[in-house]
C-alpha atoms as a PDB file:
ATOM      1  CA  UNK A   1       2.828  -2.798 -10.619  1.00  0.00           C
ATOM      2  CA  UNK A   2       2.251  -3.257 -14.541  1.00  0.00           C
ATOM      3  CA  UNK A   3       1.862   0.708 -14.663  1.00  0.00           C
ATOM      4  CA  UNK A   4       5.174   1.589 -12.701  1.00  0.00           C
ATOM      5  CA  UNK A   5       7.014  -1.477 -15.232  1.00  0.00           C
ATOM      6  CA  UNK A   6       5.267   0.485 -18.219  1.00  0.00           C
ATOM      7  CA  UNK A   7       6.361   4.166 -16.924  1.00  0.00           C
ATOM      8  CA  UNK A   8       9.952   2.879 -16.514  1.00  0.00           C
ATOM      9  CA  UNK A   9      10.327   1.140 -20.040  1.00  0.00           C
ATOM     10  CA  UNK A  10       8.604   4.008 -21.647  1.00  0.00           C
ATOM     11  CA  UNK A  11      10.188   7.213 -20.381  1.00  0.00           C
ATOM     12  CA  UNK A  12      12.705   6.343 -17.362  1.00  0.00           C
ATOM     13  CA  UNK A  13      12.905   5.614 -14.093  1.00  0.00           C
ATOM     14  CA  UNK A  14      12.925   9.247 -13.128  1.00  0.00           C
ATOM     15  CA  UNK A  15       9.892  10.292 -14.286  1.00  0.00           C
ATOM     16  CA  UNK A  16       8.060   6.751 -13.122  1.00  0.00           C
ATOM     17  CA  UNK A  17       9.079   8.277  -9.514  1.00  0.00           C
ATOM     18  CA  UNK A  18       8.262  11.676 -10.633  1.00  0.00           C
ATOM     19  CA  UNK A  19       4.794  10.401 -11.466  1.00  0.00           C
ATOM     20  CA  UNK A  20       4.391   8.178  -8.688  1.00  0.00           C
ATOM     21  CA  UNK A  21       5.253  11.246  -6.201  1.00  0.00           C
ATOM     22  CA  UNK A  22       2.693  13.511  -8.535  1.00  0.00           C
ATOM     23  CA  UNK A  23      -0.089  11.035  -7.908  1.00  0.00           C
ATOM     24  CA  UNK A  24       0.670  11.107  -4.233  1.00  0.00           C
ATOM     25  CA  UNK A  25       0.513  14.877  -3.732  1.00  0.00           C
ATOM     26  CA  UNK A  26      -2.835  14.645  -5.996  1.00  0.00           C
ATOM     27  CA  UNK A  27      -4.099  11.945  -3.359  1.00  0.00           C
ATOM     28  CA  UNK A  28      -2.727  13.973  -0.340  1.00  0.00           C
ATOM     29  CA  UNK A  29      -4.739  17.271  -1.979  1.00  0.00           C
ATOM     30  CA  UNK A  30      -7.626  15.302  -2.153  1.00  0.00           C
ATOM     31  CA  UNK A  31      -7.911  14.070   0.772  1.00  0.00           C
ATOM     32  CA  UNK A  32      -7.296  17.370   2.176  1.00  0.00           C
ATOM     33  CA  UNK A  33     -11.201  17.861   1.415  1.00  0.00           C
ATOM     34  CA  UNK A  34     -12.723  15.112   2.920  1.00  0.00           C
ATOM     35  CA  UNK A  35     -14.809  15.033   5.983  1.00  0.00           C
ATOM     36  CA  UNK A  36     -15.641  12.591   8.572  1.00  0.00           C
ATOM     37  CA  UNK A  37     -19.514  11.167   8.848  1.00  0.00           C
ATOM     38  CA  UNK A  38     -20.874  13.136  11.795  1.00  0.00           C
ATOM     39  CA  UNK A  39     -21.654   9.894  14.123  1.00  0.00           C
ATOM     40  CA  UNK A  40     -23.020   9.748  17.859  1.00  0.00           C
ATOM     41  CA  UNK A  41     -21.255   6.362  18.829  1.00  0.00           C
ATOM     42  CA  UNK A  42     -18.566   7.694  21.028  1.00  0.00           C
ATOM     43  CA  UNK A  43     -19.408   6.247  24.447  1.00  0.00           C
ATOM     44  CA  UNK A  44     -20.582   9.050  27.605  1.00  0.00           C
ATOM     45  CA  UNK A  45     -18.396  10.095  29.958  1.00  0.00           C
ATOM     46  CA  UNK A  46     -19.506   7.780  32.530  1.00  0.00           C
ATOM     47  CA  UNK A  47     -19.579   4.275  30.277  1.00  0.00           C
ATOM     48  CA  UNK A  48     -15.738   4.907  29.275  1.00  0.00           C
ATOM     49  CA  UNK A  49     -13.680   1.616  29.316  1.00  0.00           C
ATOM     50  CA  UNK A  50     -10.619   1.495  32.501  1.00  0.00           C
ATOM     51  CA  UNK A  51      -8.551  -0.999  31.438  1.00  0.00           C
ATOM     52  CA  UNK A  52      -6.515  -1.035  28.211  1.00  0.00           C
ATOM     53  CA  UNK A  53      -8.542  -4.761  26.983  1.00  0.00           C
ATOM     54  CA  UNK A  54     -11.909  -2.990  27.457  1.00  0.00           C
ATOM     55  CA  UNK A  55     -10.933  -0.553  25.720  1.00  0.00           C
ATOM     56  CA  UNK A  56      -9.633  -2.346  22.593  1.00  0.00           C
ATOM     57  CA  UNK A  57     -13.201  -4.397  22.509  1.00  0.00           C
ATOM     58  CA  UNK A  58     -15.064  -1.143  22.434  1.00  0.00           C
ATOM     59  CA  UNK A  59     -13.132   0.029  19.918  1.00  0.00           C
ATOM     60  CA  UNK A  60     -13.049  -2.768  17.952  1.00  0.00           C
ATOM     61  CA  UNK A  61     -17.552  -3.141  18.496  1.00  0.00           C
ATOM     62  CA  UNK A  62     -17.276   0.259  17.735  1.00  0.00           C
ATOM     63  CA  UNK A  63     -15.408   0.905  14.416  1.00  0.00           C
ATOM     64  CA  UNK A  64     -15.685  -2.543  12.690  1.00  0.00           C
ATOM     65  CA  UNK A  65     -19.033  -3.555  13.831  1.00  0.00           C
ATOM     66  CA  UNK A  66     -21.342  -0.455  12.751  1.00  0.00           C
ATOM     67  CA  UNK A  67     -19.659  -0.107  10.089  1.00  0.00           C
ATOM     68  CA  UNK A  68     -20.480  -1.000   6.437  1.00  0.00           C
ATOM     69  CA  UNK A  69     -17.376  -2.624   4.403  1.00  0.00           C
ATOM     70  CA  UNK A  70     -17.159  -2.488   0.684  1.00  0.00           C
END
């Protein structure tokens, strides 16, 4: 927030948004290169969840437990 307040006092509000849409494209670009972790957690063919609540809880064991949060 102070940055986008600084941008607009000091040049305009145009180029705050022209800025703001520069970093974006620079974020988008970037992210264009990343790559997933190869993982082996999805579950076999024959363990896969039938109802739409087993399914959430796997998901959720699956993404937010095994993984490690900043």
């Amino acid at each position: 927030m102070f940055v986008s307040r600084v941008l607009v006092a000091a040049v305009a509000a145009a180029w705050a948004l022209a800025a703001d849409a520069a970093t974006f494209f620079l974020s988008a670009a970037l992210l264009k290169f990343a790559r997933p972790r190869a993982t082996s957690r999805a579950l076999p063919a024959t363990e896969a969840p039938t109802n739409i609540l087993a399914e959430l809880r796997s998901g959720w064991r699956t993404e937010f437990s095994f993984l490690r949060w900043m």
